[in-house]
PDB file of N, CA and C in Angstrom:
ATOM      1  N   UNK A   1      82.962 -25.922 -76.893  1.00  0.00           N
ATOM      2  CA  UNK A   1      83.402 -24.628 -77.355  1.00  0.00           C
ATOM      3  C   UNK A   1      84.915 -24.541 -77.195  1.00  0.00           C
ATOM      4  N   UNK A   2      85.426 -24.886 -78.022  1.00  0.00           N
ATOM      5  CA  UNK A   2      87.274 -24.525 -78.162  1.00  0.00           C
ATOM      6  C   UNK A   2      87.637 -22.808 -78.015  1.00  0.00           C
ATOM      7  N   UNK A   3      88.693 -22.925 -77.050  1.00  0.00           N
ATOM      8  CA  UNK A   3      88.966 -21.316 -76.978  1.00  0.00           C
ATOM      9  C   UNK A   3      90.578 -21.667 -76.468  1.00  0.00           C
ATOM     10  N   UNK A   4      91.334 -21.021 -77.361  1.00  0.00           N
ATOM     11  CA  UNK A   4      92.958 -20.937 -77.547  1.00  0.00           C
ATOM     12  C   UNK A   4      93.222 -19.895 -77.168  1.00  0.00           C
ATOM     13  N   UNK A   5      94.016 -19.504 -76.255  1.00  0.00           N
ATOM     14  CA  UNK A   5      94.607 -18.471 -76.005  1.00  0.00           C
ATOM     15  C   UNK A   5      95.965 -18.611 -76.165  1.00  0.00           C
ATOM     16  N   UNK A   6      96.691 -18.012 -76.952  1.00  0.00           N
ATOM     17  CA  UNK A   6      97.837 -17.752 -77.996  1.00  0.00           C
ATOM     18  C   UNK A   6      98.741 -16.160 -77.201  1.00  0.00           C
ATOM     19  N   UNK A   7      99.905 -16.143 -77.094  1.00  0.00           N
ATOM     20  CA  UNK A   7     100.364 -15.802 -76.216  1.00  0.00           C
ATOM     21  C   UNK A   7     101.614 -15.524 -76.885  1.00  0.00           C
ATOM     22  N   UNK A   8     101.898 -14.267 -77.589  1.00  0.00           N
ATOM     23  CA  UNK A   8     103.214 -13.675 -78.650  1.00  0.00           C
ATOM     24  C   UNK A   8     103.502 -12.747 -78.393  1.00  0.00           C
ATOM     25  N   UNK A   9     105.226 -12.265 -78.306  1.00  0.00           N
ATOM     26  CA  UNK A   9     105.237 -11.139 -78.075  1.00  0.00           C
ATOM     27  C   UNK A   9     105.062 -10.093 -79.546  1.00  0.00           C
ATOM     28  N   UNK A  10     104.882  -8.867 -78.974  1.00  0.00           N
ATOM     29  CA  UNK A  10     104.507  -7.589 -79.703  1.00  0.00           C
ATOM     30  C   UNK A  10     105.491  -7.561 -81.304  1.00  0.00           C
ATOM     31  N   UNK A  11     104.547  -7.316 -82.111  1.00  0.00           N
ATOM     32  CA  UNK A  11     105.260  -7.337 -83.828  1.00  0.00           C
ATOM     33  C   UNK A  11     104.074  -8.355 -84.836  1.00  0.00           C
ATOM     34  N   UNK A  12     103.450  -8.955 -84.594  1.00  0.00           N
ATOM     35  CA  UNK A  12     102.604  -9.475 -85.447  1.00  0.00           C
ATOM     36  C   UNK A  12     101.596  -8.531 -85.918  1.00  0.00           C
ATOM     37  N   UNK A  13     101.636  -8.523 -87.393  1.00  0.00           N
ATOM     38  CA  UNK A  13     100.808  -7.552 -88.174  1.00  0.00           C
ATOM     39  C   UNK A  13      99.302  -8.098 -88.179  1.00  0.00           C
ATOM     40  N   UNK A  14      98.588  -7.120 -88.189  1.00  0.00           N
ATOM     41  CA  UNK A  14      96.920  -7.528 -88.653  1.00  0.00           C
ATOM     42  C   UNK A  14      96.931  -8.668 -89.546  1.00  0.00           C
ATOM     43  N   UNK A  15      97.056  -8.764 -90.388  1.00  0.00           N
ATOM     44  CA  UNK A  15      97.168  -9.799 -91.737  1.00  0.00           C
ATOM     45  C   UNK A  15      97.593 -11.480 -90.989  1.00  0.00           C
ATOM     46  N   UNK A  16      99.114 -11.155 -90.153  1.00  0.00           N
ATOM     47  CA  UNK A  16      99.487 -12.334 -89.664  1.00  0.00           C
ATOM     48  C   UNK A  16      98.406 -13.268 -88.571  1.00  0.00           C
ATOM     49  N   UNK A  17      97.631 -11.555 -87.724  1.00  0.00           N
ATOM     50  CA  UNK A  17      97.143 -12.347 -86.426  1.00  0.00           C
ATOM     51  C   UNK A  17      95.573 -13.376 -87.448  1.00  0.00           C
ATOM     52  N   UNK A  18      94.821 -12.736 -88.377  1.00  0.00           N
ATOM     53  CA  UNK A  18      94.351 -13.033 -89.284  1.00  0.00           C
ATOM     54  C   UNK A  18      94.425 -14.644 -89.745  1.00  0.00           C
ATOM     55  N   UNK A  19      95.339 -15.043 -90.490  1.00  0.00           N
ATOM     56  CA  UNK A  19      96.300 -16.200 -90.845  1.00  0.00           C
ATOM     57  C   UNK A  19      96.488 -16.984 -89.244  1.00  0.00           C
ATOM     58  N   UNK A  20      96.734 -16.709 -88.064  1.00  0.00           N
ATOM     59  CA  UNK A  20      96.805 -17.548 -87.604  1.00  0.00           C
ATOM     60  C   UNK A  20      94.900 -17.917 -87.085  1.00  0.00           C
ATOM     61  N   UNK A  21      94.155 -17.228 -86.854  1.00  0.00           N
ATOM     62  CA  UNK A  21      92.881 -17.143 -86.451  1.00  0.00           C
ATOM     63  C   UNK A  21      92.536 -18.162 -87.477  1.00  0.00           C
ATOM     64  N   UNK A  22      92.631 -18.123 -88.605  1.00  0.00           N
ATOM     65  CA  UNK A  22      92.061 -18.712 -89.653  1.00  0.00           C
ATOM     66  C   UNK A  22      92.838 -20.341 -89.565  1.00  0.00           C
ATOM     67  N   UNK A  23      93.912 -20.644 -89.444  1.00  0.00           N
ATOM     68  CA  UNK A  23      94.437 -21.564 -89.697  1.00  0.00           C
ATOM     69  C   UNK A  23      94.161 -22.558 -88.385  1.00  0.00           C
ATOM     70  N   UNK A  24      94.392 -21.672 -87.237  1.00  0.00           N
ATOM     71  CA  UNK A  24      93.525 -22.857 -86.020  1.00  0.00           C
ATOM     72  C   UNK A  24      92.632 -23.372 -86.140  1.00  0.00           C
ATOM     73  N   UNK A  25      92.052 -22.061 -86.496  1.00  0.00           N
ATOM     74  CA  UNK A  25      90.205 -22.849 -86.563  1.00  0.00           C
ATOM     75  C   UNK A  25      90.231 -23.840 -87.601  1.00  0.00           C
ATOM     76  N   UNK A  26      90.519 -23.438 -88.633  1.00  0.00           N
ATOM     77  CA  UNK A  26      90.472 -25.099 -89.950  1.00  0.00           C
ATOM     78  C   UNK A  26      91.865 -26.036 -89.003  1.00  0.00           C
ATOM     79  N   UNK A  27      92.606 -26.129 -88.226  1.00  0.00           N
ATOM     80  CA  UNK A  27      92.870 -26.761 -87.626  1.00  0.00           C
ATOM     81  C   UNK A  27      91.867 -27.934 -86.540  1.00  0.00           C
ATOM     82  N   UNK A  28      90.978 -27.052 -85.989  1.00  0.00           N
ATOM     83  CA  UNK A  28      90.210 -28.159 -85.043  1.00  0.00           C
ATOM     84  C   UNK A  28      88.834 -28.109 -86.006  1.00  0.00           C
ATOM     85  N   UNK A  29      88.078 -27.719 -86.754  1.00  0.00           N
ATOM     86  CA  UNK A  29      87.222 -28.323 -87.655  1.00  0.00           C
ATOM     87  C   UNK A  29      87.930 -29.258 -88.395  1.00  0.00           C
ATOM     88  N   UNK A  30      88.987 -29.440 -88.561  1.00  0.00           N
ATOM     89  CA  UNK A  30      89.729 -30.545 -89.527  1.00  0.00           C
ATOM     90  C   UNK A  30      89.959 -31.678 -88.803  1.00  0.00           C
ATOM     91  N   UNK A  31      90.704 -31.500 -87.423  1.00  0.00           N
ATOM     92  CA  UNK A  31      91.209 -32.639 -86.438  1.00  0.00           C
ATOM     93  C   UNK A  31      89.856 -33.090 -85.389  1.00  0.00           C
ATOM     94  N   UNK A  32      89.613 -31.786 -85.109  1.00  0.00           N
ATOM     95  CA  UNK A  32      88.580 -32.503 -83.802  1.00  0.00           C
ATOM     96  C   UNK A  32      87.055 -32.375 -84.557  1.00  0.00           C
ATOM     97  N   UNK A  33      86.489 -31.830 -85.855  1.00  0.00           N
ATOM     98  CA  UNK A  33      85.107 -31.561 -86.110  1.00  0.00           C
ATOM     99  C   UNK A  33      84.783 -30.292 -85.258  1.00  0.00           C
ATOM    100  N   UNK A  34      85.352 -29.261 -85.130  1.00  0.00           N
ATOM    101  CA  UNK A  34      84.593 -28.405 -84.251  1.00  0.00           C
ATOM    102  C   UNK A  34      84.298 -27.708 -85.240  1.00  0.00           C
ATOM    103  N   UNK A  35      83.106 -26.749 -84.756  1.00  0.00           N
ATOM    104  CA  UNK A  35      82.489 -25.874 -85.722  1.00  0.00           C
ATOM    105  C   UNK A  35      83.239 -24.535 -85.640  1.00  0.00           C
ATOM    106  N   UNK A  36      83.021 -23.934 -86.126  1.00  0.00           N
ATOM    107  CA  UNK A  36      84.163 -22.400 -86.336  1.00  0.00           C
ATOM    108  C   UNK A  36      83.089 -21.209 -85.445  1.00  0.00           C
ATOM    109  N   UNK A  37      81.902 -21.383 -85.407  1.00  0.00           N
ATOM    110  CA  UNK A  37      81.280 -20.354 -85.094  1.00  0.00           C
ATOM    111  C   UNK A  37      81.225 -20.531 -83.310  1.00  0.00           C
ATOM    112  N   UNK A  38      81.834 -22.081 -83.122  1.00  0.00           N
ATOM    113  CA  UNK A  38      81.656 -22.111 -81.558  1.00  0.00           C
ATOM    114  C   UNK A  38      83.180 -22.041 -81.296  1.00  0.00           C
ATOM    115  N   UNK A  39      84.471 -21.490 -81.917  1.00  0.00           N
ATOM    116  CA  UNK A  39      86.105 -21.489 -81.606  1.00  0.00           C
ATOM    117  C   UNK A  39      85.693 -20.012 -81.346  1.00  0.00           C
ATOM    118  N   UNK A  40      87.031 -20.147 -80.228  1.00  0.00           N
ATOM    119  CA  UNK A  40      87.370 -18.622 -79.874  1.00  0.00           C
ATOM    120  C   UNK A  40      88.864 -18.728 -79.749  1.00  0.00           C
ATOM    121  N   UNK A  41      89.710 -17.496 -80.481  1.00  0.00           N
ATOM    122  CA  UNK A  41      90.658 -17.489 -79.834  1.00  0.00           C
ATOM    123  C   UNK A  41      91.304 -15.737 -80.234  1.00  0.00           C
ATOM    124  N   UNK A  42      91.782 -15.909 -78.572  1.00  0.00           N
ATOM    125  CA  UNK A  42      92.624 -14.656 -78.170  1.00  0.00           C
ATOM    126  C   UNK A  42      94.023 -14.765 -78.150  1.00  0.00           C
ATOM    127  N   UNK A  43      94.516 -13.234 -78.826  1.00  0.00           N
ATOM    128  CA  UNK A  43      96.134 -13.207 -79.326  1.00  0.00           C
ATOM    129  C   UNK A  43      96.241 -12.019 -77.967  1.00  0.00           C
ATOM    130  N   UNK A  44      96.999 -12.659 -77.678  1.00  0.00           N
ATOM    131  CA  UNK A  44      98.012 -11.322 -76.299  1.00  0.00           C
ATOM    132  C   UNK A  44      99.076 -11.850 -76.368  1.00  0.00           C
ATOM    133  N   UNK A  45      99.229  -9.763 -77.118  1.00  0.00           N
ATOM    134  CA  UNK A  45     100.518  -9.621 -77.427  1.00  0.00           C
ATOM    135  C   UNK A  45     101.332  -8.956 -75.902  1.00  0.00           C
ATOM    136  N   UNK A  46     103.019  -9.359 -75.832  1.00  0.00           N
ATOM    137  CA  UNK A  46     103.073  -9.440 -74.764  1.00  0.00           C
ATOM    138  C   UNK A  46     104.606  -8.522 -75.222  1.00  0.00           C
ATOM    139  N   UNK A  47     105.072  -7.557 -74.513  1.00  0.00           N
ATOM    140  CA  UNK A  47     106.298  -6.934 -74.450  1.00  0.00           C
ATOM    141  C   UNK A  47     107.419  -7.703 -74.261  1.00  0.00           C
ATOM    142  N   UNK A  48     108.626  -7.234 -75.395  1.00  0.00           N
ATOM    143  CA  UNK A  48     109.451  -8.419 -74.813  1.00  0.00           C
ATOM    144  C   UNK A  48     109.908  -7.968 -73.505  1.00  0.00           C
ATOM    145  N   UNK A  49     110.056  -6.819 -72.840  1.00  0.00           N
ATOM    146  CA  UNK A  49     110.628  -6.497 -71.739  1.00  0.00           C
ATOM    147  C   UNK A  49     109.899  -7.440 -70.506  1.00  0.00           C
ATOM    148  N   UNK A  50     108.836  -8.075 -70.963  1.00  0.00           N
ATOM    149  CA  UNK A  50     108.018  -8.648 -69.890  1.00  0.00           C
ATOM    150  C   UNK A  50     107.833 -10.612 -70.135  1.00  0.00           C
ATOM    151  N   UNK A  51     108.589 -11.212 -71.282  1.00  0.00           N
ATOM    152  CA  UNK A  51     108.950 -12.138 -71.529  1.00  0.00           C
ATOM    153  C   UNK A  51     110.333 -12.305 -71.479  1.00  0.00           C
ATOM    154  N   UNK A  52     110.341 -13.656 -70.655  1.00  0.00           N
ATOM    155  CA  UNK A  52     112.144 -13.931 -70.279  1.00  0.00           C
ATOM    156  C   UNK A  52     112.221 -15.184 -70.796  1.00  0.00           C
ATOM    157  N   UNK A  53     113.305 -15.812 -71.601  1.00  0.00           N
ATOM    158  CA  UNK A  53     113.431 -17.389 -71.965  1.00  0.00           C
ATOM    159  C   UNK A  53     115.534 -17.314 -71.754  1.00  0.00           C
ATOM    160  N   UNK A  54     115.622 -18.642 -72.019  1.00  0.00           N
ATOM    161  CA  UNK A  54     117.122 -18.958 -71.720  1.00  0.00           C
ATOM    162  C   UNK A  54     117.870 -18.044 -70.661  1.00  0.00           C
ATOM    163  N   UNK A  55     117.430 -17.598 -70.101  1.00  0.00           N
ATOM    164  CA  UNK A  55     117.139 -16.990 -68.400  1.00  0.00           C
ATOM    165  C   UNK A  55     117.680 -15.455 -68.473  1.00  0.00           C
ATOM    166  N   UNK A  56     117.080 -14.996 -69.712  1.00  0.00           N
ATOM    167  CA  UNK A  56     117.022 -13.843 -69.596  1.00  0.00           C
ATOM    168  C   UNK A  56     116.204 -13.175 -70.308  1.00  0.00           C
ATOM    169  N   UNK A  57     115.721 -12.052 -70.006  1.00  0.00           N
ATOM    170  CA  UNK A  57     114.710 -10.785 -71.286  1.00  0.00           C
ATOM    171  C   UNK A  57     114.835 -11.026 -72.360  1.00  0.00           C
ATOM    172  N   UNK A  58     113.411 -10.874 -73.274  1.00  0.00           N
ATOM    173  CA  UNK A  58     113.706 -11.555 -74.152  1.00  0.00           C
ATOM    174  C   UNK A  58     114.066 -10.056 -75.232  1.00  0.00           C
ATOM    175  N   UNK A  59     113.939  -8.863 -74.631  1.00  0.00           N
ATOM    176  CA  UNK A  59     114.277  -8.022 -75.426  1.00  0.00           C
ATOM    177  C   UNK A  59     115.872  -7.899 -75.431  1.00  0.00           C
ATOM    178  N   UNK A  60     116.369  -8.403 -74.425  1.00  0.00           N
ATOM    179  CA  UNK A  60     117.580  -8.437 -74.151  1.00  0.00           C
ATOM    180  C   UNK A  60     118.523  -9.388 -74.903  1.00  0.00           C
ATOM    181  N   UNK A  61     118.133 -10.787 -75.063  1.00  0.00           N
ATOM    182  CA  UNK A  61     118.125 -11.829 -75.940  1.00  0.00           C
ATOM    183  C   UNK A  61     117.796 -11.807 -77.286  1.00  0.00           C
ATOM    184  N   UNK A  62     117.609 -10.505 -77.845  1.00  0.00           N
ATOM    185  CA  UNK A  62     117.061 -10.140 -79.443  1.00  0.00           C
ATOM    186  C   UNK A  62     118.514  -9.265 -79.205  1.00  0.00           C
ATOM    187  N   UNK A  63     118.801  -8.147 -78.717  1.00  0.00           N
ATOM    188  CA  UNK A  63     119.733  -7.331 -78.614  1.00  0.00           C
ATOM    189  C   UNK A  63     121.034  -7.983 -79.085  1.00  0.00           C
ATOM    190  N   UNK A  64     121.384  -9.321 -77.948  1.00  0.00           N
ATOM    191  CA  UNK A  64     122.818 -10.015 -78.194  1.00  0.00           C
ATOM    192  C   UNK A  64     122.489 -10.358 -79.203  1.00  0.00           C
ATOM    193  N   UNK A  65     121.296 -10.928 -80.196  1.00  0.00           N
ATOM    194  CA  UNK A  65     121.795 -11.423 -81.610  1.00  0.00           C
ATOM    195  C   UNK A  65     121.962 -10.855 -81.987  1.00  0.00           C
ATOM    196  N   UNK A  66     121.549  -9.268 -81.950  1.00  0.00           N
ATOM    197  CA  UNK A  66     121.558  -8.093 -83.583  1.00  0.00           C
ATOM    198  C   UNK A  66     123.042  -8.128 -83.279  1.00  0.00           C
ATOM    199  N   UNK A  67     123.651  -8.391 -82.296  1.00  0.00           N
ATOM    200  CA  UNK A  67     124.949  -7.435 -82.211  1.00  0.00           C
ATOM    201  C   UNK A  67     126.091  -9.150 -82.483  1.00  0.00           C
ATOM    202  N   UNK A  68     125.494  -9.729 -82.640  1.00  0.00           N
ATOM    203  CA  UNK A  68     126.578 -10.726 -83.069  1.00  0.00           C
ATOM    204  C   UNK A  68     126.595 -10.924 -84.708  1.00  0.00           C
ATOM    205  N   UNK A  69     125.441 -10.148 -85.322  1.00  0.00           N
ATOM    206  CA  UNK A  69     125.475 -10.436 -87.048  1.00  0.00           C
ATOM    207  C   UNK A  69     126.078  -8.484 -87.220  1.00  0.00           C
TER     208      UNK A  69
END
């Protein structure tokens, strides 16, 4: 039983989370033979205030780009 847990912050539309659900799964029925009715996978969406990369917030790290274009 394949189960992905997928881990994005907040902004992905219904349609997108959709498209990715769909595209994993024909991902491991394609690569590994798994069946689709035994895949699971969960999207948690995550605040950027609560994701940090290049050692800082990542809402904070969206901020300095808007303000450099």
């Amino acid at each position: 039983m394949p189960y992905i847990n997928l881990q994005i912050t907040k902004g992905a539309t219904r349609d997108q989370k959709a498209q990715i659900v769909k595209e994993f799964t024909d991902t491991l029925i394609n690569v590994l033979g798994k069946k689709p009715e035994h895949t699971h996978i969960v999207i948690q969406e995550i605040d950027e205030e609560n994701w940090g990369f290049a050692g800082i917030l990542t809402d904070e790290y969206r901020s300095k780009i808007k303000e450099r274009t």
